[in-house]
C-alpha atoms as a PDB file:
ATOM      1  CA  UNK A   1      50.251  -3.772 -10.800  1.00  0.00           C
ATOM      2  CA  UNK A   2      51.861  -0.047 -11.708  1.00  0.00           C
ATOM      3  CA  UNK A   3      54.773   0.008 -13.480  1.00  0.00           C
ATOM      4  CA  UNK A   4      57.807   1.911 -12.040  1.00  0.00           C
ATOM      5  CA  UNK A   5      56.949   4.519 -14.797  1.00  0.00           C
ATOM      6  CA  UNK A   6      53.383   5.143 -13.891  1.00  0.00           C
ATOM      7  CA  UNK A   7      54.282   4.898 -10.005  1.00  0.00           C
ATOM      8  CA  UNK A   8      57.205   7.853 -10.465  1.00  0.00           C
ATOM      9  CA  UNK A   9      54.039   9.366 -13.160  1.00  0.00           C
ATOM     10  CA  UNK A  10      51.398   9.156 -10.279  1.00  0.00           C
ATOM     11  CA  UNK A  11      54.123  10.989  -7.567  1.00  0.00           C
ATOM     12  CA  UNK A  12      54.588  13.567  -9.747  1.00  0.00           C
ATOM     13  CA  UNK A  13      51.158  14.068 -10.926  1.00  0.00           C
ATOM     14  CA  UNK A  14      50.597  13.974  -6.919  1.00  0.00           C
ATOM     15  CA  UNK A  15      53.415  16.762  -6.158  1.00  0.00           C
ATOM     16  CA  UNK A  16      51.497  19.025  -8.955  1.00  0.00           C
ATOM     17  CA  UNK A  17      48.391  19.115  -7.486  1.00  0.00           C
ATOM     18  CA  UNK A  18      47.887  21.649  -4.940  1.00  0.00           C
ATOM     19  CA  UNK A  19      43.377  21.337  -4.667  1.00  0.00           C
ATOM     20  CA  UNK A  20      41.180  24.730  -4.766  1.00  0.00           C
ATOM     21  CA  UNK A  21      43.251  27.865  -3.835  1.00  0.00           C
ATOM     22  CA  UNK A  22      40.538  30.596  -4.055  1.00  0.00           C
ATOM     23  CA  UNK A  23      38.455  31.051  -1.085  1.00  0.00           C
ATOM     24  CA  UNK A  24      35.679  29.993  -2.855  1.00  0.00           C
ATOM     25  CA  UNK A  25      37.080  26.539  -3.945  1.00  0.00           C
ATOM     26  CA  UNK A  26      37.772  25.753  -0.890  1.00  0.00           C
ATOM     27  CA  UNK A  27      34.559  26.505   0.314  1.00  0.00           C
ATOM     28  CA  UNK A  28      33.135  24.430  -2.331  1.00  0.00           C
ATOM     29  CA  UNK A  29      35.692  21.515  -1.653  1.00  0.00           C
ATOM     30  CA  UNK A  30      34.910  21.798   1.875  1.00  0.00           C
ATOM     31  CA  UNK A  31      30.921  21.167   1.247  1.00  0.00           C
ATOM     32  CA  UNK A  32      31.523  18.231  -1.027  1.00  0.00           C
ATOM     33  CA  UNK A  33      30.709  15.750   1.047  1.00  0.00           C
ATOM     34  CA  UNK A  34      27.767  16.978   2.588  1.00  0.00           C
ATOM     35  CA  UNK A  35      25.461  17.529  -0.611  1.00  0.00           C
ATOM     36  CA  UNK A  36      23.654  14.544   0.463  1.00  0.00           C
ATOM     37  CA  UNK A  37      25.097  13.587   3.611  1.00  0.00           C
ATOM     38  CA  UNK A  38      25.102  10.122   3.019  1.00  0.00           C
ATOM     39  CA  UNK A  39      28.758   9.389   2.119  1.00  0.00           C
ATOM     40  CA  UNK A  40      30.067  12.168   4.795  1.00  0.00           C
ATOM     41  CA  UNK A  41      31.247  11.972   8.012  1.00  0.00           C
ATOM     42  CA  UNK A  42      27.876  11.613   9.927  1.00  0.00           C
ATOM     43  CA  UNK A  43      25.672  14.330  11.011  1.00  0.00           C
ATOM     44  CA  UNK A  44      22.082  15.665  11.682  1.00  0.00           C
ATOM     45  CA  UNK A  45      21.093  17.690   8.326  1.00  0.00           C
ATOM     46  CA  UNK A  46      19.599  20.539   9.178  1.00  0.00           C
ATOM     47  CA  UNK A  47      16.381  20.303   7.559  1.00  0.00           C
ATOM     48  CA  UNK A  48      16.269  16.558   9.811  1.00  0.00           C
ATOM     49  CA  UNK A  49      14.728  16.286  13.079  1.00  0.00           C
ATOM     50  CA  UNK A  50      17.274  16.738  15.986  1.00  0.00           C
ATOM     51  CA  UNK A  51      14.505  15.424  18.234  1.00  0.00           C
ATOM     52  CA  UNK A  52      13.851  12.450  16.155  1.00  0.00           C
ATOM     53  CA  UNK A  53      17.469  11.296  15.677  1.00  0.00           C
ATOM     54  CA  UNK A  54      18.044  11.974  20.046  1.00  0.00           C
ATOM     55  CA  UNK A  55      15.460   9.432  20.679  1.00  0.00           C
ATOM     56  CA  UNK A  56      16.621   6.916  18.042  1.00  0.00           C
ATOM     57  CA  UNK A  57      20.150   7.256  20.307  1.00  0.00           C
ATOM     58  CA  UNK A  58      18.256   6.705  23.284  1.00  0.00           C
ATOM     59  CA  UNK A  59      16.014   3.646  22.182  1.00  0.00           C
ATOM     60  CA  UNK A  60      19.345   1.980  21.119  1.00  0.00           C
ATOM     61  CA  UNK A  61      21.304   2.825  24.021  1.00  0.00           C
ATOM     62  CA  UNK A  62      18.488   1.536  26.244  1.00  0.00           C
ATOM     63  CA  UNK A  63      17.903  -1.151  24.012  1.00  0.00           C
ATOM     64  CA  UNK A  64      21.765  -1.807  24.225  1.00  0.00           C
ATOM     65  CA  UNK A  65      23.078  -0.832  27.580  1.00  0.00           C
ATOM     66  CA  UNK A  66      26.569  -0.123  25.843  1.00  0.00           C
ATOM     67  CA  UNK A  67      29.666  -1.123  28.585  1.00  0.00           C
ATOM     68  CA  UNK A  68      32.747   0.825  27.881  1.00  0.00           C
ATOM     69  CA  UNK A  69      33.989   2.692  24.885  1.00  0.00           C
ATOM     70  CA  UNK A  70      34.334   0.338  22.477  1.00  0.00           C
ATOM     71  CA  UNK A  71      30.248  -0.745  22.655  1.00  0.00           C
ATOM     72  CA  UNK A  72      29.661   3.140  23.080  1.00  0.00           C
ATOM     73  CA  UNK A  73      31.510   3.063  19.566  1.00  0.00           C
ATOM     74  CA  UNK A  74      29.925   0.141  18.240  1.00  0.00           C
ATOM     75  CA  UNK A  75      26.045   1.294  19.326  1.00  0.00           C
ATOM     76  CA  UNK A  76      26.901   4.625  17.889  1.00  0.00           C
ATOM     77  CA  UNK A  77      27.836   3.582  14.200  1.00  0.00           C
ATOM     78  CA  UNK A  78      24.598   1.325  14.526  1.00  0.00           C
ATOM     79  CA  UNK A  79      22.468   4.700  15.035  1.00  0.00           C
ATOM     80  CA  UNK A  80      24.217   6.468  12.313  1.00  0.00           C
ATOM     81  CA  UNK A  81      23.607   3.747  10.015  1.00  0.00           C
ATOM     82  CA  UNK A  82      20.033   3.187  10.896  1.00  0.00           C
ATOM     83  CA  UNK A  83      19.772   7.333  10.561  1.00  0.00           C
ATOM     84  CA  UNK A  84      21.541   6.806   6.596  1.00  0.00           C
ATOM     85  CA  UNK A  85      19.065   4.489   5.999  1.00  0.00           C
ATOM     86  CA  UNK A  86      15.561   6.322   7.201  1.00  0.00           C
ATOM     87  CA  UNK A  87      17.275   8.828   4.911  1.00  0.00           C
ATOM     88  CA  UNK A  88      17.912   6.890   1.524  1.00  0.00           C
ATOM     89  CA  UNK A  89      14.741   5.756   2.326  1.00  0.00           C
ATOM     90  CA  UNK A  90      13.387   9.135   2.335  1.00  0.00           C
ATOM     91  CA  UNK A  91      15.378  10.185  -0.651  1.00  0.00           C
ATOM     92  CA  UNK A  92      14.380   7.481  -2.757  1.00  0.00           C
ATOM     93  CA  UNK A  93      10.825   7.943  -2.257  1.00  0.00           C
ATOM     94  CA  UNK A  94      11.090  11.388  -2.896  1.00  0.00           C
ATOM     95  CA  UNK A  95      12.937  10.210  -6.038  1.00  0.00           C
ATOM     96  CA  UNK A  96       9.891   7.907  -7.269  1.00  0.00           C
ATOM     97  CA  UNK A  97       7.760  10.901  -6.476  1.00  0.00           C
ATOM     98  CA  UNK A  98       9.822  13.345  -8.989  1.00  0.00           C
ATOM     99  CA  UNK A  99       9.796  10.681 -11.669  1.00  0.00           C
ATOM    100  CA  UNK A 100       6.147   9.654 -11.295  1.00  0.00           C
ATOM    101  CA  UNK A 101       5.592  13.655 -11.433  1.00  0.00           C
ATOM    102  CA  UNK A 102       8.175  14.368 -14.251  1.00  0.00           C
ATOM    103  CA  UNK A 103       5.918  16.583 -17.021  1.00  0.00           C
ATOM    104  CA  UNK A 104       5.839  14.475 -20.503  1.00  0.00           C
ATOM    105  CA  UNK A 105       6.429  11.177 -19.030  1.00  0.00           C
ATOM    106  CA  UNK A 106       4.442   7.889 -19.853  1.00  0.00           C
ATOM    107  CA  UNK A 107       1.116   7.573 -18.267  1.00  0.00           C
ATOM    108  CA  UNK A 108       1.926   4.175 -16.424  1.00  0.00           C
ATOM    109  CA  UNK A 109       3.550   4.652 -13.242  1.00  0.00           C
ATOM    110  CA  UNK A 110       5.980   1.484 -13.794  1.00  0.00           C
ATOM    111  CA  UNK A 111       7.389   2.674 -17.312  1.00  0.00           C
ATOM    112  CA  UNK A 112       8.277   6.309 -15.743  1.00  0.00           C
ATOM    113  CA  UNK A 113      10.004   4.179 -13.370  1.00  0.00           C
ATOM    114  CA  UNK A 114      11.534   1.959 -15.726  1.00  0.00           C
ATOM    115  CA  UNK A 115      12.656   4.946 -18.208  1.00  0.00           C
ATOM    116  CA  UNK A 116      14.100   6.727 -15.567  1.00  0.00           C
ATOM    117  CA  UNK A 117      15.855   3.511 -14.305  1.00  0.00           C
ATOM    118  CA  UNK A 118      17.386   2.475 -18.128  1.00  0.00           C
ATOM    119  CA  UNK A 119      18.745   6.086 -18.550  1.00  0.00           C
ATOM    120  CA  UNK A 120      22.635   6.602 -17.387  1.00  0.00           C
ATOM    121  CA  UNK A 121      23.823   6.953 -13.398  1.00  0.00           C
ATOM    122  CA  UNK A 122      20.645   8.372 -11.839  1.00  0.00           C
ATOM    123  CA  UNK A 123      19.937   9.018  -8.218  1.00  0.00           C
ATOM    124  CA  UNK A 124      18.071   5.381  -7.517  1.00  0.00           C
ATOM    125  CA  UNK A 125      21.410   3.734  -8.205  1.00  0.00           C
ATOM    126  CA  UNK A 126      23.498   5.861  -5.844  1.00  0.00           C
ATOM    127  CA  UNK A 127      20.667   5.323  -3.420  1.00  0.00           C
ATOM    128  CA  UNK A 128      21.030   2.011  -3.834  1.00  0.00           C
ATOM    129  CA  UNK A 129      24.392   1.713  -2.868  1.00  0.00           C
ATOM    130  CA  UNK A 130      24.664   4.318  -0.249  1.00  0.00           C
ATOM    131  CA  UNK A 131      21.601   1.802   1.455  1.00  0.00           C
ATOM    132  CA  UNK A 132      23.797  -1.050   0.838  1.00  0.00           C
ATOM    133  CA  UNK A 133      27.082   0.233   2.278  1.00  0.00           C
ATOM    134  CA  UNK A 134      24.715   2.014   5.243  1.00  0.00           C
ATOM    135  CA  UNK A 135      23.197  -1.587   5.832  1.00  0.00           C
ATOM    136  CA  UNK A 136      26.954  -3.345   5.584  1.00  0.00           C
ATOM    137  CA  UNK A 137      27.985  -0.359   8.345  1.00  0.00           C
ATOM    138  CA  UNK A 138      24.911  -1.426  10.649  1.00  0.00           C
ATOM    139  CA  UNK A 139      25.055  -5.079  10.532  1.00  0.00           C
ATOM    140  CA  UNK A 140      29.158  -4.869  10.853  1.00  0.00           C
ATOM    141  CA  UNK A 141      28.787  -2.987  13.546  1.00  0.00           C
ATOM    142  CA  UNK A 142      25.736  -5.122  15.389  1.00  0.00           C
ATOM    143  CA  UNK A 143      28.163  -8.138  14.548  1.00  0.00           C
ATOM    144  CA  UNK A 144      30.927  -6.290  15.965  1.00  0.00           C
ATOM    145  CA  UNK A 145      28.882  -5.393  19.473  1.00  0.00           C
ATOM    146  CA  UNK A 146      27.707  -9.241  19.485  1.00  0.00           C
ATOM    147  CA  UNK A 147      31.284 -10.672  19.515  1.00  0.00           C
ATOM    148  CA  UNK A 148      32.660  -8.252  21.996  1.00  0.00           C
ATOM    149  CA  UNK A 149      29.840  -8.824  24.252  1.00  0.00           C
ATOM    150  CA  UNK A 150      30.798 -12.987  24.013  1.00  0.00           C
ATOM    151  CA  UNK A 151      34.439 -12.407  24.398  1.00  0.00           C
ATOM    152  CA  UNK A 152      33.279 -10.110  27.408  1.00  0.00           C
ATOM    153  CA  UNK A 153      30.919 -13.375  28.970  1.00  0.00           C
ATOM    154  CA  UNK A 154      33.975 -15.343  28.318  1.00  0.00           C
ATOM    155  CA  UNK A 155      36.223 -13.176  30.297  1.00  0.00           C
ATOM    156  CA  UNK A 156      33.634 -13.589  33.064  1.00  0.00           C
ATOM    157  CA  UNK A 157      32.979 -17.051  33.088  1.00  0.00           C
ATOM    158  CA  UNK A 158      36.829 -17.538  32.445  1.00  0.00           C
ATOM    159  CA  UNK A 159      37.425 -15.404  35.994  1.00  0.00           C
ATOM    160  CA  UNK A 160      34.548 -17.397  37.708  1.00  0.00           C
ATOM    161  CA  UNK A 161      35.668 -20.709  36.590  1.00  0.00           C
ATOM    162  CA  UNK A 162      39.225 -19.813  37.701  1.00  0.00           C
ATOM    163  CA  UNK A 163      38.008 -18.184  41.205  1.00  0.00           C
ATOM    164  CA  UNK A 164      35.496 -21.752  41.673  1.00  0.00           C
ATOM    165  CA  UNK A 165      38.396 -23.915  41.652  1.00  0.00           C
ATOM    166  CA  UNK A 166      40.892 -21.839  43.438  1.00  0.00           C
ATOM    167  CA  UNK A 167      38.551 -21.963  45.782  1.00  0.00           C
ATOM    168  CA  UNK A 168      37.760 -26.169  45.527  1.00  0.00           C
ATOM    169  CA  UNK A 169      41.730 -26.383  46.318  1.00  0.00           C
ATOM    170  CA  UNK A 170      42.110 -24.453  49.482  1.00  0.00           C
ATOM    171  CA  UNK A 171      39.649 -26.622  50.321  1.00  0.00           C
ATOM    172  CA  UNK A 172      40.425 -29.737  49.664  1.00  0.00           C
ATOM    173  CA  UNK A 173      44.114 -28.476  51.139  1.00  0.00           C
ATOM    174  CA  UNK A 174      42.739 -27.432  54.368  1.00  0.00           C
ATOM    175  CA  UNK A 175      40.453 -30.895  54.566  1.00  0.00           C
ATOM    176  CA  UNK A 176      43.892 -33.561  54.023  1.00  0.00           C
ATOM    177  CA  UNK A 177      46.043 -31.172  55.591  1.00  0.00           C
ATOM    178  CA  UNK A 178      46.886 -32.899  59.442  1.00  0.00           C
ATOM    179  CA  UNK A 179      45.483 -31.334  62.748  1.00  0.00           C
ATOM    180  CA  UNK A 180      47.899 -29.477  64.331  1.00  0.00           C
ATOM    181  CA  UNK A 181      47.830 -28.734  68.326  1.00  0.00           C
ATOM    182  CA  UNK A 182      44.873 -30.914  68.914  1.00  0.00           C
ATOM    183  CA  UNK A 183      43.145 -30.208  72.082  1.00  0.00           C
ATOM    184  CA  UNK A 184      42.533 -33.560  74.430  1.00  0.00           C
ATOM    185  CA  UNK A 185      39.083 -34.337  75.191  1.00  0.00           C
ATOM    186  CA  UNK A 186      38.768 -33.478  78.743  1.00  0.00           C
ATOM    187  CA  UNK A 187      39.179 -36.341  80.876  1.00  0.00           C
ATOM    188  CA  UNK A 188      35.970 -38.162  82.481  1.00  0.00           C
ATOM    189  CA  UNK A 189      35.124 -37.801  86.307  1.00  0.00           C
ATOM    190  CA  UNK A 190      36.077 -41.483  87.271  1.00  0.00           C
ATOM    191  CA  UNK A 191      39.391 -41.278  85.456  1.00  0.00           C
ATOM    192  CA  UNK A 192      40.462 -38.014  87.457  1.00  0.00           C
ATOM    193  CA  UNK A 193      39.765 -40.160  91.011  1.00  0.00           C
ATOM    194  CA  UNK A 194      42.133 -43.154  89.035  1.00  0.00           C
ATOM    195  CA  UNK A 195      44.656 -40.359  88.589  1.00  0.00           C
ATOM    196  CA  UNK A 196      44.711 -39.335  91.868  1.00  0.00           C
ATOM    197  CA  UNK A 197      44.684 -42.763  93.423  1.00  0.00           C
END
């Protein structure tokens, strides 16, 4: 926990800062996240396939059948994340392919690998964990989808089971409840002549 020192320290260090001022900085900041695109807020590169990532959205939505704007939500960070992935997936075989093709490396394809691997931060690793927090993203979501879609049947079954015996009691009410204004049966022929008599 921060001391009171390094809290009022951090404020003020906070207060200081005022980011890029030049146009160009700002520019800069303003591309930072999308070097890669894998940490950004999610879009289509533009070297990517607009085509490609339209009918991944429509296989999941079909696949899906999202209800409402939460699921819409839900199905939608499932296609970005499955989008991040094909990407680091792309990315890190590209990656294999620049170390296997690196000029004065070992001969043996595994100790490139491995001497690119034991040197400090690389790509690989940040692949790595852009796949894992893109995999965390798609299953959270997919979990996320699941449980609304239950709570959803619940609802239903809730309303059903609640309409079923609403319906059970007027029933049973209107079967025990007494006859009113019942109608004689009509008197028989030989009767009416005993009447009359």
């Amino acid at each position: 926990m921060a001391t009171q020192a390094q809290t009022l320290a951090n404020r003020m260090n906070a207060h200081a800062s005022t980011g890029p001022t030049s146009p160009e900085g700002k520019a800069a900041s303003s591309r930072n996240a999308t070097r890669h695109g894998l940490s950004a807020a999610f879009q289509v590169l533009p070297h990517e396939s607009r085509e490609e990532f339209e009918e991944l959205q429509g296989a999941y939505n079909s696949e899906f059948n999202p209800q409402g704007t939460h699921e819409s939500f839900l199905v939608g960070e499932m296609i970005q994340a499955r989008w991040k992935l094909a990407r680091i997936q792309r990315l890190e075989a590209a990656a294999f392919e620049q170390i296997l093709t690196e000029p004065g490396s070992a001969d043996e394809p595994d100790s490139r690998i491995l001497n690119t691997l034991s040197r400090s931060s690389n790509a690989l690793d940040r692949l790595q964990r852009y796949a894992a927090a893109a995999n965390r993203a798609y299953n959270s979501a997919h979990r996320q989808l699941i449980q609304t879609r239950a709570a959803a049947k619940k609802d239903v079954d809730k309303s059903a089971q609640s309409f079923i015996q609403q319906y059970l009691n007027t029933q049973k009410r209107a079967e025990s409840a007494p006859v009113q204004n019942e109608a004689k049966p009509a008197a028989r022929p030989s009767e009416n002549l005993a009447l009359r008599l």
